[in-house]
Protein backbone atom coordinates (compact mmCIF):
# COMPACT_ATOMS: atom_id res chain seq x y z
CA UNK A 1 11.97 -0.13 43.70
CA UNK A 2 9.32 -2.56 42.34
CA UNK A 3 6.87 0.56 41.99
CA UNK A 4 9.57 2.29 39.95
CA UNK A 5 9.72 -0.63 37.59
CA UNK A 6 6.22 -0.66 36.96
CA UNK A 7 6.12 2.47 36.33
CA UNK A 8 8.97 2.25 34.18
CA UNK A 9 7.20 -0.54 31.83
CA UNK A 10 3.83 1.07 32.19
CA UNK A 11 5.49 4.15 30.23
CA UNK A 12 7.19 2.45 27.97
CA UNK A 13 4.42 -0.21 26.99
CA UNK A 14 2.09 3.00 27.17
CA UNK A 15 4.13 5.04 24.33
CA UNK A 16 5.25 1.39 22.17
CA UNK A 17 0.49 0.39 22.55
CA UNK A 18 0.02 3.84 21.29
CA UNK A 19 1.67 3.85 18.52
CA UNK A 20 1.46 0.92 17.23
CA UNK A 21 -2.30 0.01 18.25
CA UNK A 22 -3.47 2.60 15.55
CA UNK A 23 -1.29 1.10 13.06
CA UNK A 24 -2.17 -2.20 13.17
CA UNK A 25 -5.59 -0.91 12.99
CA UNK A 26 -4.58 0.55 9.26
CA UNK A 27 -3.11 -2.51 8.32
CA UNK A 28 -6.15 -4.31 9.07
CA UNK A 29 -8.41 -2.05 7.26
CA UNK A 30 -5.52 -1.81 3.83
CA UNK A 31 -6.47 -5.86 4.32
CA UNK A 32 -9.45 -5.68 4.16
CA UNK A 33 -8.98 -4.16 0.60
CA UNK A 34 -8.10 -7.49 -0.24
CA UNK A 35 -10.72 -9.23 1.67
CA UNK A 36 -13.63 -7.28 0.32
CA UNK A 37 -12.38 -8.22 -3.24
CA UNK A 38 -12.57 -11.73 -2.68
CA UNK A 39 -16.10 -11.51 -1.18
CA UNK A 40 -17.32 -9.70 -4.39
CA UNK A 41 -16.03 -12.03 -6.82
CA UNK A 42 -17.74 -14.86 -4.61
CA UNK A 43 -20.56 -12.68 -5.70
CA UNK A 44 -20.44 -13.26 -9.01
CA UNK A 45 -19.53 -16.61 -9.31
CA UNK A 46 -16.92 -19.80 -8.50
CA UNK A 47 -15.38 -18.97 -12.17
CA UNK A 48 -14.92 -15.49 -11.36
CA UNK A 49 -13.44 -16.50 -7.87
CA UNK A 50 -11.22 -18.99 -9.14
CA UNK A 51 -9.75 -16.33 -11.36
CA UNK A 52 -9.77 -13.97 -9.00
CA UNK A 53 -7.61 -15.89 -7.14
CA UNK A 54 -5.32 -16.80 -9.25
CA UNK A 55 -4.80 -12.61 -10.67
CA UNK A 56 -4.30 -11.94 -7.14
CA UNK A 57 -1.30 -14.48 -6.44
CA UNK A 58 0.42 -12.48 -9.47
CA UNK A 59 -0.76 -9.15 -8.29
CA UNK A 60 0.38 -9.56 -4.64
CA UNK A 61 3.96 -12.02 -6.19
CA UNK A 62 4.97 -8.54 -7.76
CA UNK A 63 3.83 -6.22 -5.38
CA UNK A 64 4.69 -7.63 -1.95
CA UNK A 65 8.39 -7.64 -2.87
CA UNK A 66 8.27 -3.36 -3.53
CA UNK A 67 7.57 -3.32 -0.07
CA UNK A 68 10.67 -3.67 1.54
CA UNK A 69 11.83 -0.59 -0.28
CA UNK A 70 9.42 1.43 0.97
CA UNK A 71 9.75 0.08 4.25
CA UNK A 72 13.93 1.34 3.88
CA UNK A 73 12.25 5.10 3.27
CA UNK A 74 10.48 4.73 6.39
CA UNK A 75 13.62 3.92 8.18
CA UNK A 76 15.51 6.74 6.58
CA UNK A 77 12.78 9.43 7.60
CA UNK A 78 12.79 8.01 10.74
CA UNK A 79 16.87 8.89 11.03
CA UNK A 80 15.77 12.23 10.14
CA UNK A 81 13.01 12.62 12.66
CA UNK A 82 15.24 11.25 15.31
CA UNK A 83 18.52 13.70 14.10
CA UNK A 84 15.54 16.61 14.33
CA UNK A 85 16.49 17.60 10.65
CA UNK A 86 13.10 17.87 9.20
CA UNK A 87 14.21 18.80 5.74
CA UNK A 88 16.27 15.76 5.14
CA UNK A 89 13.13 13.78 6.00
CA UNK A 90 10.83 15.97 3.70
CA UNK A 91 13.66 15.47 1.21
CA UNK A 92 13.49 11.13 1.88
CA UNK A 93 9.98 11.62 1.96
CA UNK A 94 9.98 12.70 -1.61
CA UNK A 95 12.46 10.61 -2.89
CA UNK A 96 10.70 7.72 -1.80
CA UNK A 97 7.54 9.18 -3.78
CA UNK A 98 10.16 9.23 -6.72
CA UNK A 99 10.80 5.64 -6.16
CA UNK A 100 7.63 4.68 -6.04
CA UNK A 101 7.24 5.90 -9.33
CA UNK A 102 10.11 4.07 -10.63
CA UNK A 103 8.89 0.86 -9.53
CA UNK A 104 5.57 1.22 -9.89
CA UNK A 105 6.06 1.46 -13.76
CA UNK A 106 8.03 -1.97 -14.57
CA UNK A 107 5.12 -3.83 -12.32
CA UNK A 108 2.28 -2.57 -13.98
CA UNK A 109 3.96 -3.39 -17.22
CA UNK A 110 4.40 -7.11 -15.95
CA UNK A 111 0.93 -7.39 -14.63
CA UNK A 112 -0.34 -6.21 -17.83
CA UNK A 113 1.40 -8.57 -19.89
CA UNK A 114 1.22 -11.86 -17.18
CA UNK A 115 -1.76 -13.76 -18.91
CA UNK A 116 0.22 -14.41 -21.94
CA UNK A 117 2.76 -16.00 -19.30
CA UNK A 118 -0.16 -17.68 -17.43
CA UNK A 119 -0.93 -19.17 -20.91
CA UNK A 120 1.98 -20.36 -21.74
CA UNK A 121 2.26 -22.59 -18.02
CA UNK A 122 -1.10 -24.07 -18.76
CA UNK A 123 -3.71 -22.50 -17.30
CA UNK A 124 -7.13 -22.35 -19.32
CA UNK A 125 -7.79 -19.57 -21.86
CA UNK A 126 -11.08 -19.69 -20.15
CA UNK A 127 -9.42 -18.81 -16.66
CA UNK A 128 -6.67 -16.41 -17.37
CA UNK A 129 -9.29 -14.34 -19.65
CA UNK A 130 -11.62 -14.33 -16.70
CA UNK A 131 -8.46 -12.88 -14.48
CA UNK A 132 -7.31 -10.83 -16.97
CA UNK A 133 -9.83 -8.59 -16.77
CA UNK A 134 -9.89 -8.09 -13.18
CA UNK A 135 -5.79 -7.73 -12.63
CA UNK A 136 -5.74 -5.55 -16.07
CA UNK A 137 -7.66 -2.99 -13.33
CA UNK A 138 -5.99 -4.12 -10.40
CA UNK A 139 -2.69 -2.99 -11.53
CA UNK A 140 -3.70 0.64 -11.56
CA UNK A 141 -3.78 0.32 -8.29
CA UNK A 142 -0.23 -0.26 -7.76
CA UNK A 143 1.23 3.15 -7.95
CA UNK A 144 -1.26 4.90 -5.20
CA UNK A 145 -0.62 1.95 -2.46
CA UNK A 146 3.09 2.73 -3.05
CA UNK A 147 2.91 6.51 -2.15
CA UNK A 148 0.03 5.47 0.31
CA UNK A 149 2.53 3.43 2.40
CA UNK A 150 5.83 5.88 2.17
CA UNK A 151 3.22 8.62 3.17
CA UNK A 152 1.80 6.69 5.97
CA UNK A 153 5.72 5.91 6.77
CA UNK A 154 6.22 9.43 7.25
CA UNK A 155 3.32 10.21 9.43
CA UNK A 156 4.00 7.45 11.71
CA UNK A 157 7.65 8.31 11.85
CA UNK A 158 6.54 11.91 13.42
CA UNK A 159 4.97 9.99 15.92
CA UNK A 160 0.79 10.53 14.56
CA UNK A 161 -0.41 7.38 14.41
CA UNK A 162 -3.65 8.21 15.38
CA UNK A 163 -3.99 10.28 12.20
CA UNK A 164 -3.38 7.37 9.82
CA UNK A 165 -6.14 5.33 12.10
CA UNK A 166 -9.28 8.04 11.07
CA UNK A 167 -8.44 8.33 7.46
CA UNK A 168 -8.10 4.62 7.36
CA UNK A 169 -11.61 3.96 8.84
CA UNK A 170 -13.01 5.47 5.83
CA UNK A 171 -11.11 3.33 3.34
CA UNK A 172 -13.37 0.30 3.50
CA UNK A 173 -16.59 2.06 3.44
CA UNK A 174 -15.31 3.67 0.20
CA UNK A 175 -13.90 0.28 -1.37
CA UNK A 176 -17.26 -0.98 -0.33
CA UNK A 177 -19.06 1.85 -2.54
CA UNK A 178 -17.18 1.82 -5.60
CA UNK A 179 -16.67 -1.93 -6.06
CA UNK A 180 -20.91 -1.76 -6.08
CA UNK A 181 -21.27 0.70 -8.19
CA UNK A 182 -18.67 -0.57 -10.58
CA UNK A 183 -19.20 -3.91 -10.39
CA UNK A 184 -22.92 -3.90 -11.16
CA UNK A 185 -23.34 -0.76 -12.93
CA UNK A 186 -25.52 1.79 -10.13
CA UNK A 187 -26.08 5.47 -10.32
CA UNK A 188 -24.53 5.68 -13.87
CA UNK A 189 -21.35 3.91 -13.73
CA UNK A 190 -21.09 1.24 -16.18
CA UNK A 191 -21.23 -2.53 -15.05
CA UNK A 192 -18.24 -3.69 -15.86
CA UNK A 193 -17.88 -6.81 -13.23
CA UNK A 194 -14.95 -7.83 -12.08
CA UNK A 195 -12.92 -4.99 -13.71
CA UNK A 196 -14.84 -2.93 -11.09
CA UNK A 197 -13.68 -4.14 -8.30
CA UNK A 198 -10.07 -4.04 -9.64
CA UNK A 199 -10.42 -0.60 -10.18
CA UNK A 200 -12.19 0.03 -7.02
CA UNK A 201 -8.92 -0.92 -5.38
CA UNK A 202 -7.35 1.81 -7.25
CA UNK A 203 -9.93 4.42 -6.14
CA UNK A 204 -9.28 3.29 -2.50
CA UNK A 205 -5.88 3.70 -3.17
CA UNK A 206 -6.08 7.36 -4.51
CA UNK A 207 -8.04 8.34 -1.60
CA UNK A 208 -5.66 7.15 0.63
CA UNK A 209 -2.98 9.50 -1.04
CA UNK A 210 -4.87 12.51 -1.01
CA UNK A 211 -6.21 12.32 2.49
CA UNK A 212 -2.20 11.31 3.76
CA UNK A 213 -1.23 14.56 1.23
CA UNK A 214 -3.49 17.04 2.46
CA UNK A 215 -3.02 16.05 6.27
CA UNK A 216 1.10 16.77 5.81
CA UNK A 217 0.41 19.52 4.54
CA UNK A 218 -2.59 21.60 5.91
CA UNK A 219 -2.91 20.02 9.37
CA UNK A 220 -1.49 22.02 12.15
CA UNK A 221 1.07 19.27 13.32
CA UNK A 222 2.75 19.26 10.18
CA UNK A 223 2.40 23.13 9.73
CA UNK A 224 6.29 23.68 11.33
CA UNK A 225 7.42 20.53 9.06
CA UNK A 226 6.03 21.77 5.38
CA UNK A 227 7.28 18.39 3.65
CA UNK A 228 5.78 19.41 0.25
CA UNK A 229 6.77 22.89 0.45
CA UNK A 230 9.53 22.68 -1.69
CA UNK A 231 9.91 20.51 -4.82
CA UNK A 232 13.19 17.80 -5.02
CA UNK A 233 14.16 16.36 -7.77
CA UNK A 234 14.94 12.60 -8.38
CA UNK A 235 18.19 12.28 -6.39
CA UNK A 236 20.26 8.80 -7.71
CA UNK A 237 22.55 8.60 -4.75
CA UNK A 238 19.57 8.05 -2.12
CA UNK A 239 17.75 6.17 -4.53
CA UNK A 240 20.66 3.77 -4.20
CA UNK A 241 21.09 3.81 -0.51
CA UNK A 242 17.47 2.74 -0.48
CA UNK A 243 17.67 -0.02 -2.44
CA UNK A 244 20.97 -1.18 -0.74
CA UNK A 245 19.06 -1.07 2.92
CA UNK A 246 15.56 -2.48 1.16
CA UNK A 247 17.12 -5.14 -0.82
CA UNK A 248 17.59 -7.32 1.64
CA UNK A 249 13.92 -6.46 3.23
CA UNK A 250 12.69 -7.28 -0.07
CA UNK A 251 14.24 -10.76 -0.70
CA UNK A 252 13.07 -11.60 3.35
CA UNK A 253 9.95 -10.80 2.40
CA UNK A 254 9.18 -12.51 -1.57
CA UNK A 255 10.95 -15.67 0.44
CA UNK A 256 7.76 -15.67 3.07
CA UNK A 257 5.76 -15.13 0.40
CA UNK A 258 6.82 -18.27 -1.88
CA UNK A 259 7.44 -20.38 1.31
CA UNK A 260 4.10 -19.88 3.24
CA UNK A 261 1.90 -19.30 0.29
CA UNK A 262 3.04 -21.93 -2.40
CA UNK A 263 3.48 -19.42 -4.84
């Protein structure tokens, strides 16, 4: 009896530590996105830090909340994994790409247009010009994490983990590269400081995308599933049966956000 037990948990623990070990591991490296930005503006000085600092409290106040949405897609496809009806969750899959889109838009449009807001609480011209020029970069990157994270969604749903945890090794290395080259101006790229290392987050980003893209659809796993095979357009109804299910995941999370960060 007790060595049926153990066995029992040793299976189960087994399966939940491999699938979730290698994606906490992708979390941790998408962090480090974050991480490696704050270290570079360091590098070019407490002004630039400060502002830094204070573009990515409005980055991440706008951001973070989009997340719960996406999170409701990943729920959805995994409905559709679990029901075995692969084209419903190619057809979620896409949809959530759609909505992506559709908030990606009005956030970038806020973020472009926050340091007139910033002004008018008080902060310093001198400040809020200093992080406008990073988070007018920064907000480019918006769109690309959004379809990173539904993609990743969907390859974690179909149970590949593993998959996500080798493309994501390669994420910081990149970040690393272009916020160097961009930042100080190397191998032809102009210098253009702490823009760079906005829009090295972007680059990251896009890389992310195209690895998770071309893995769904060339690598033999997926071959059976085909999730970009066929083309779906926008569809309104599970647009709103997302939002319904990530509304809620979306308030949960903003309200950590303002309560444990001051924001």
């Amino acid at each position: 009896m007790i060595r049926e037990t153990l066995h029992y948990y040793r299976d189960n623990y087994g399966k939940t530590l491999t699938l979730a070990l290698p994606l906490v591991a992708t979390f941790w490296a998408q962090m480090g996105i974050e991480l490696i930005d704050a270290i570079m503006l360091g590098m070019l000085g407490k002004d630039a830090l400060a502002a830094g600092g204070l573009a990515i409290a409005v980055y991440l106040l706008m951001f973070i909340p989009c997340l719960g949405f996406v999170s409701a897609v990943g729920i959805f496809i995994a409905r559709c994994y679990g029901a075995r009806d692969y084209a419903k969750a190619a057809f979620t899959l896409q949809q959530g790409g759609w909505l992506c889109v559709t908030l990606a838009i009005p956030v970038m449009l806020v973020l472009w247009f926050a340091p007139m807001c910033l002004l008018a609480f008080g902060y310093q011209p001198t400040l809020v010009a200093h992080a406008t020029q990073y988070l007018h970069t920064l907000l480019f990157a918006v769109l690309p994490l959004l379809l990173g994270i539904t993609l990743r969604e969907y390859i974690a749903a179909f149970g590949y983990p593993k998959f996500l945890f080798y493309i994501s090794l390669f994420v910081l290395p990149i970040k690393v590269l272009f916020t160097y080259l961009l930042m100080y101006g190397h191998w032809g790229f102009p210098a253009m400081g702490a823009a760079g290392i906005g829009l090295a987050s972007s680059v990251s980003g896009w890389y992310l995308v195209i690895a998770f893209v071309l893995l769904i659809s060339v690598a033999r796993p997926f071959q059976h599933y085909r999730p970009l095979a066929k083309l779906y357009w926008p569809n309104w109804a599970m647009f709103k049966d997302i939002l319904c299910l990530g509304a809620p995941i979306s308030f949960t999370i903003a309200l950590d956000l303002v309560l444990f960060t001051g924001m």
